[in-house]
Protein backbone atom coordinates (compact mmCIF):
# COMPACT_ATOMS: atom_id res chain seq x y z
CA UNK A 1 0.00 0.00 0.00
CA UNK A 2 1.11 2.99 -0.97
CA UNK A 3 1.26 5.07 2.14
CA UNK A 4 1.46 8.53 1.04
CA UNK A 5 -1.34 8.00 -1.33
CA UNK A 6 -2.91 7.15 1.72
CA UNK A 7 -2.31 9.94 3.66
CA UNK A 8 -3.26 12.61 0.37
CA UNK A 9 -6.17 10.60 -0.09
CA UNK A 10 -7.60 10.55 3.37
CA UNK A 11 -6.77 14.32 4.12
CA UNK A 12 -8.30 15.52 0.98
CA UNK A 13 -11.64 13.43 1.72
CA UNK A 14 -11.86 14.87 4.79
CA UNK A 15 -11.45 18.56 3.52
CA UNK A 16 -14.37 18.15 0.80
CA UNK A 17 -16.72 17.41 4.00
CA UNK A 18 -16.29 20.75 5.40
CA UNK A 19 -18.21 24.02 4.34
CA UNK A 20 -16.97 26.93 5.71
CA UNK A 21 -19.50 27.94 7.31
CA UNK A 22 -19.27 24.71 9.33
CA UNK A 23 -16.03 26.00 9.83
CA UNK A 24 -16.78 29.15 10.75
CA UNK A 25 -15.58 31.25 8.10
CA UNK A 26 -16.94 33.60 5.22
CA UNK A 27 -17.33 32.33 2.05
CA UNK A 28 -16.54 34.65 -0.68
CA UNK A 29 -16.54 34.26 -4.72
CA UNK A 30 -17.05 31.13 -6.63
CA UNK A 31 -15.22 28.55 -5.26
CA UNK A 32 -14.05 25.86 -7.11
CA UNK A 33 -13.15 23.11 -4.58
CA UNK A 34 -15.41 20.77 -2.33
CA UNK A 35 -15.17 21.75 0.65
CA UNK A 36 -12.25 23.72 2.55
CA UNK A 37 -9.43 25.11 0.73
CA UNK A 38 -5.84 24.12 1.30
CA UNK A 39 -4.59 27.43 3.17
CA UNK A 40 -8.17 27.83 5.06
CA UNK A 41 -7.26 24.46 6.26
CA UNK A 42 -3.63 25.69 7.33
CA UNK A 43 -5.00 29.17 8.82
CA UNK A 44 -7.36 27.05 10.92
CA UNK A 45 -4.73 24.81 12.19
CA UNK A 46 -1.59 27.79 12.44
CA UNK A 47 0.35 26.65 10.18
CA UNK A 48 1.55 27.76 6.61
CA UNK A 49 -0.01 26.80 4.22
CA UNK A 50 3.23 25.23 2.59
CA UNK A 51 3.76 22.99 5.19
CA UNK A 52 0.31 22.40 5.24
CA UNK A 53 0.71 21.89 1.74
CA UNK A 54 3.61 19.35 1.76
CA UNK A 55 1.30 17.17 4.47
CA UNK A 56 -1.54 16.93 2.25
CA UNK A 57 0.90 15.34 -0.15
CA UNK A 58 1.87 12.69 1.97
CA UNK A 59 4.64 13.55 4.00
CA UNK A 60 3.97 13.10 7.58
CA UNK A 61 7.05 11.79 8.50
CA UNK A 62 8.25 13.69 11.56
CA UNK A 63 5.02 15.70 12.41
CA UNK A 64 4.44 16.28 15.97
CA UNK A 65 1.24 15.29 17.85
CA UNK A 66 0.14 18.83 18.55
CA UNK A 67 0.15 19.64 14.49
CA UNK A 68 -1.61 16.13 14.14
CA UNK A 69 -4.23 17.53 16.35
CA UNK A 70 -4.14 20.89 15.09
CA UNK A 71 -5.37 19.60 11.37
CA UNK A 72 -7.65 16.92 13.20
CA UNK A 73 -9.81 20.41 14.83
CA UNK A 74 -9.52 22.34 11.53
CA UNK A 75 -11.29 19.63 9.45
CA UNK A 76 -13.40 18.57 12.67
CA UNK A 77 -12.13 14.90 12.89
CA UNK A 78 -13.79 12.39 15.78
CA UNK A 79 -12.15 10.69 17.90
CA UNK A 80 -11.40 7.76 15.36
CA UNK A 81 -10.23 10.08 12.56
CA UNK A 82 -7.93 11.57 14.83
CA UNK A 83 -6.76 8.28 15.77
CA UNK A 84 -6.44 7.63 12.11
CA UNK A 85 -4.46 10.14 11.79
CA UNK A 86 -2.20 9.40 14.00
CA UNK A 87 -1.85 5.96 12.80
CA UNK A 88 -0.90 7.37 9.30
CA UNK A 89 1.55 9.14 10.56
CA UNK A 90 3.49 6.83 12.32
CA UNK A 91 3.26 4.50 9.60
CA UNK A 92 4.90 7.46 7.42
CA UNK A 93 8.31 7.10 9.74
CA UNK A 94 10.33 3.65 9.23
CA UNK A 95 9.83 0.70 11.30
CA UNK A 96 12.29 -1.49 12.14
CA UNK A 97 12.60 -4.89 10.16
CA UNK A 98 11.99 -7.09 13.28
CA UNK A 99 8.02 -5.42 13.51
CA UNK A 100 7.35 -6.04 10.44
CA UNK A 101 8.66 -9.88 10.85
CA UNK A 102 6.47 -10.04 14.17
CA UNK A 103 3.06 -8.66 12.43
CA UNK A 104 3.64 -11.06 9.71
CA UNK A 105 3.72 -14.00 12.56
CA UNK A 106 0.16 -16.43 12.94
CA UNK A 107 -1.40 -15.46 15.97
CA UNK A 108 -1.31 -18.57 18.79
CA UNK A 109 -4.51 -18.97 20.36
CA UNK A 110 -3.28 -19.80 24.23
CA UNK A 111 -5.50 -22.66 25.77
CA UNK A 112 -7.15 -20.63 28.07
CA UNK A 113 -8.87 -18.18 25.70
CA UNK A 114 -10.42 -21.35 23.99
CA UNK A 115 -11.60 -22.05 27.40
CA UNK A 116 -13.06 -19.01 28.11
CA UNK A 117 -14.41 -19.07 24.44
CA UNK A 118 -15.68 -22.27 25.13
CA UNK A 119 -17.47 -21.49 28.26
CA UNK A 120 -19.43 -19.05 26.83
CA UNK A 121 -22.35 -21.10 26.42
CA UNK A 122 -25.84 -18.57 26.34
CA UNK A 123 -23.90 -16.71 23.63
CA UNK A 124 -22.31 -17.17 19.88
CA UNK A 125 -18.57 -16.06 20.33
CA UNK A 126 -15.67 -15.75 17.91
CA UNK A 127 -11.86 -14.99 18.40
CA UNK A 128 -10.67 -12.47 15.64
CA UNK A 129 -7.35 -10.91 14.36
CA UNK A 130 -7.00 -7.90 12.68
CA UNK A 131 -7.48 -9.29 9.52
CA UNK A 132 -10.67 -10.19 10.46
CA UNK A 133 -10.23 -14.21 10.22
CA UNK A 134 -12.60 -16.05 12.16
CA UNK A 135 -9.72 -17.83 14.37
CA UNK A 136 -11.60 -19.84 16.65
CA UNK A 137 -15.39 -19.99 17.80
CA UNK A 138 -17.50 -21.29 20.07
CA UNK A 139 -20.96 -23.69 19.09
CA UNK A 140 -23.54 -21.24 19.21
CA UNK A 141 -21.23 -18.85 17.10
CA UNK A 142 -20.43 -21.13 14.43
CA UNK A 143 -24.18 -21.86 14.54
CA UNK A 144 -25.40 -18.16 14.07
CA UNK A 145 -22.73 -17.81 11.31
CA UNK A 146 -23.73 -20.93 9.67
CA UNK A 147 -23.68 -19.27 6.02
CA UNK A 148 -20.59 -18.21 6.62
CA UNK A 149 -18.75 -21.35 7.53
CA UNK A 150 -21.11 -23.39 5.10
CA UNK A 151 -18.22 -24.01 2.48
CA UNK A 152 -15.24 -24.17 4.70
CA UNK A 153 -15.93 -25.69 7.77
CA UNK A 154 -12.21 -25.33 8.76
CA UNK A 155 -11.02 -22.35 10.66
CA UNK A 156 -9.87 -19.75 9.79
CA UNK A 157 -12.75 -18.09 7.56
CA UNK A 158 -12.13 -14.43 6.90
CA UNK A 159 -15.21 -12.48 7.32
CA UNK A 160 -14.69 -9.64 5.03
CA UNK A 161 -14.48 -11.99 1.86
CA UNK A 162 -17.82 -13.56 2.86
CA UNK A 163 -19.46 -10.43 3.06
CA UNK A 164 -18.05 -8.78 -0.40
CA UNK A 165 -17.44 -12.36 -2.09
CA UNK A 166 -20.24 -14.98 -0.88
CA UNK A 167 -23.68 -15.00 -2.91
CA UNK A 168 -25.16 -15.67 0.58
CA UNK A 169 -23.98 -12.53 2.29
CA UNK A 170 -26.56 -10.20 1.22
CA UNK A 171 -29.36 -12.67 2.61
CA UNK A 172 -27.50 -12.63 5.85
CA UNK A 173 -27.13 -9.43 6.69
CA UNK A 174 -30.46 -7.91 6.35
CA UNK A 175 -28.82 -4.32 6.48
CA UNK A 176 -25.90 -4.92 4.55
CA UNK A 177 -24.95 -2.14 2.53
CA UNK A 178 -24.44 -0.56 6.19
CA UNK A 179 -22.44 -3.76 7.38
CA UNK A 180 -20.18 -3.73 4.39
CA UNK A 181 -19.82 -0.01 4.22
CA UNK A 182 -18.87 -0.34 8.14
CA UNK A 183 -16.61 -2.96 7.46
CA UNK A 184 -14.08 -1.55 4.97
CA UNK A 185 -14.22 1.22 7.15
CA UNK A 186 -12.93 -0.67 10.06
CA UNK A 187 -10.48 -2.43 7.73
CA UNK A 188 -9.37 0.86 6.57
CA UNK A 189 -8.18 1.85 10.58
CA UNK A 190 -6.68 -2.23 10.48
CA UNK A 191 -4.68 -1.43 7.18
CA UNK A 192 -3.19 1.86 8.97
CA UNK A 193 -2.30 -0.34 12.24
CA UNK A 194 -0.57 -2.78 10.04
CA UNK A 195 0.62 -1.37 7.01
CA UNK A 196 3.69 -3.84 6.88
CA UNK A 197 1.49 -6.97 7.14
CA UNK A 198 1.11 -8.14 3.34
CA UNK A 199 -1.27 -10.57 4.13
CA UNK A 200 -3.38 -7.48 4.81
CA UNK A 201 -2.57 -6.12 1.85
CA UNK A 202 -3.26 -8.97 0.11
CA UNK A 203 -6.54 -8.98 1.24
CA UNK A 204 -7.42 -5.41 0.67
CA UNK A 205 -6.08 -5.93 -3.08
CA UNK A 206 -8.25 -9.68 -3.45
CA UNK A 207 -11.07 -7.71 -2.40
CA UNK A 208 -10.70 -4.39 -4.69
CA UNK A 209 -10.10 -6.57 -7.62
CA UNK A 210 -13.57 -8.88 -7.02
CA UNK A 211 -15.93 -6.55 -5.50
CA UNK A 212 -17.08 -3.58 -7.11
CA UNK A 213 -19.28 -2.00 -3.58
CA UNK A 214 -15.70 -2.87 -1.49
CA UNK A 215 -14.27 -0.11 -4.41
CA UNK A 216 -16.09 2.21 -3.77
CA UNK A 217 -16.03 2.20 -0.10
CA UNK A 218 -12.86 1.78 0.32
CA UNK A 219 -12.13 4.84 -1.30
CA UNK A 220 -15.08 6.85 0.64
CA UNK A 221 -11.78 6.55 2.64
CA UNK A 222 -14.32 6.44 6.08
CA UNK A 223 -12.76 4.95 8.99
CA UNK A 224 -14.73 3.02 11.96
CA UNK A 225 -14.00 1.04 15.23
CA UNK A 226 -16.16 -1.69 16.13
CA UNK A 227 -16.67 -1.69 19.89
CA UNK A 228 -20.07 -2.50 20.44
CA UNK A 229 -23.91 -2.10 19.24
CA UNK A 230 -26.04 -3.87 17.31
CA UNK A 231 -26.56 -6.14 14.16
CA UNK A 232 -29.43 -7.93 12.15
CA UNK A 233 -29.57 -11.15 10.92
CA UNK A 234 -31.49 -13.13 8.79
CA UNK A 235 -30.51 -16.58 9.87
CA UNK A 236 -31.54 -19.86 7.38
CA UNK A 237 -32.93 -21.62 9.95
CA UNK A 238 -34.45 -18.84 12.46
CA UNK A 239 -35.25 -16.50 11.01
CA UNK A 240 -34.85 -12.50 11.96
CA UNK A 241 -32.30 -11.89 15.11
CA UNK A 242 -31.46 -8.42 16.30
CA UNK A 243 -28.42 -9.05 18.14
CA UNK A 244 -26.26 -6.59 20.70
CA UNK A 245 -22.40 -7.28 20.09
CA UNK A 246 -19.40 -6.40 22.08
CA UNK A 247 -15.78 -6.43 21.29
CA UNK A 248 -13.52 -7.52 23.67
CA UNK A 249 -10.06 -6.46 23.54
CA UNK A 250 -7.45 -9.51 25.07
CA UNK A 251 -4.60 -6.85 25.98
CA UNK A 252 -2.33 -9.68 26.34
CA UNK A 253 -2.49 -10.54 23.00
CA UNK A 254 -1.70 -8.33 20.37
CA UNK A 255 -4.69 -7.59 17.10
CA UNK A 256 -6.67 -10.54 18.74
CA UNK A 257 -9.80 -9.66 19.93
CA UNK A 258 -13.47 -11.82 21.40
CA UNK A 259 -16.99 -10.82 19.54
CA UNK A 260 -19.96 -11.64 21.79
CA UNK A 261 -23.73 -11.67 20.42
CA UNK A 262 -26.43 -11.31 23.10
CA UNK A 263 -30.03 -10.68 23.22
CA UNK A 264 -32.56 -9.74 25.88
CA UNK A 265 -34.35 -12.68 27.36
CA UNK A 266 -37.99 -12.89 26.95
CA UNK A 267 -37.80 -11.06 23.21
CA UNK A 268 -37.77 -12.58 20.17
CA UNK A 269 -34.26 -12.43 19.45
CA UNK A 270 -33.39 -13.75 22.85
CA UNK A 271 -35.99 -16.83 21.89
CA UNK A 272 -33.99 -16.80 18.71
CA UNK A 273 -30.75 -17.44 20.08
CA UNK A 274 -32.17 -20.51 22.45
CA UNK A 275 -33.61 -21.91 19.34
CA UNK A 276 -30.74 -21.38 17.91
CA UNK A 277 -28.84 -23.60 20.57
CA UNK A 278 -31.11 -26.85 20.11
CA UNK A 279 -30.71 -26.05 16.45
CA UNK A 280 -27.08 -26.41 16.96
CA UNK A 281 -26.95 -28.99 19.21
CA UNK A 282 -29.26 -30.88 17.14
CA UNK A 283 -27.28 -30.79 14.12
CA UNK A 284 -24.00 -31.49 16.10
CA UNK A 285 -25.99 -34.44 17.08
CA UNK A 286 -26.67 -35.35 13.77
CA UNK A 287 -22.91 -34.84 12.43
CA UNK A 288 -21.73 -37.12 15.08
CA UNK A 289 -25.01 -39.45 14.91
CA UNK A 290 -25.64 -39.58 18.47
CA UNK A 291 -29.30 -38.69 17.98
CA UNK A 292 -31.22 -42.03 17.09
């Protein structure tokens, strides 16, 4: 990935979504840009204009935290764009060869997270890296994401390709223009993390090349975290579920993180999801023919 393309691109996105009078300044004459200009940008933040200039290129190598924050205010960034930010610009500087060995590295799964996994047993739960591959998952998860692991029962399954690449997606996800858009957002913040993992990369590119909607989203250049909220699925065997999620952060692993899917007991999602157990179990039964 070309990183200051990614840097020019994201900055100038951001400056067509400001008007000035969001930002607070007269507008005068025809104006032939979306958006902020270049030196209203810099005047906003206090800096020239040419060094604003030379940042909007690309170059962020070397820029301090206040100026990061400075530009962030001027073109009214949240708290993930800032972040974003950030993240571009330390991926501008160089990083040592060992990192980039170490990002590269398969994730171990210690025993004890498949235990606690395992243990979840009232909700579906997956283990995820940053490429978003399913890593490991507990019954009722692989259950509720049946579709998904349909082909290839054998982990991992990435999750992006089956939303952009599997026929069955769109079914799935009743709302999925808003999933999808949501998720190359949030792969977008994952690609900035880990701009030296090509297996990243590799993914991004797969999924530019096959999927025309992941194109154009991807350079909407949005960015999103995934930390909790909820999701709606259409699931072949029950039906509707509206389902809360949380993401869990393991701190003592690095880009591995545990997705939990609840409902409220009593509603019809939360009967969902215990129909969705004795569907589960039911068919594990089958598999292993220890019903009959």
């Amino acid at each position: 990935m070309d990183k200051r393309s990614e840097v020019r691109a994201f900055l100038t996105s951001r400056r067509a979504k400001i008007s000035p009078e969001q930002a607070g300044i007269p507008a005068y004459g025809n104006r032939r840009v979306a958006g902020l200009r270049r030196g209203e940008v810099a005047a906003l933040a206090g800096v020239s204009v040419e060094y604003y200039t030379r940042l909007e290129r690309g170059n962020l190598a070397g820029v301090s935290d206040s100026v990061l924050d400075a530009i962030a205010r001027a073109l009214q960034l949240d708290d993930t764009e800032t972040a974003h930010l950030h993240h571009l610009a330390r991926a501008s500087g160089s990083r040592p060869a060992r990192t980039r060995v170490r990002r590269d590295k398969v994730a171990e799964i210690r025993p004890a997270v498949r235990r606690v996994l395992h243990s979840m047993t009232g909700v579906p739960a997956f283990l995820r890296n940053h490429r978003f591959d399913i890593l490991a998952a507990n019954p009722l998860g692989m259950a509720l994401y049946a579709p998904m692991f349909a082909v290839d029962t054998a982990l991992p399954v990435n999750s992006m390709r089956f939303i952009f690449l599997d026929p069955h997606a769109q079914a799935f996800y009743p709302d999925w223009a808003q999933v999808a858009r949501s998720a190359v957002a949030a792969l977008r913040i994952a690609a900035a993390q880990h701009s030296e993992d090509q297996q990243l990369m590799n993914l991004i590119g797969e999924l530019s090349m096959r999927s025309e909607s992941f194109r154009a989203w991807w350079a909407a250049q949005d960015v999103y975290v995934h930390r909790h909220g909820t999701k709606r699925f259409r699931h072949p065997a029950i039906g509707d579920l509206d389902l809360a999620f949380e993401v869990l952060e393991l701190s003592g692993d690095e880009s591995l993180t545990v997705l939990t899917y609840s409902a409220e007991p009593g509603t019809s999602s939360g009967d969902g999801l215990e129909l969705l157990a004795t569907w589960a179990a039911t068919r594990e039964g089958v598999a292993t023919g220890t019903n009959g």
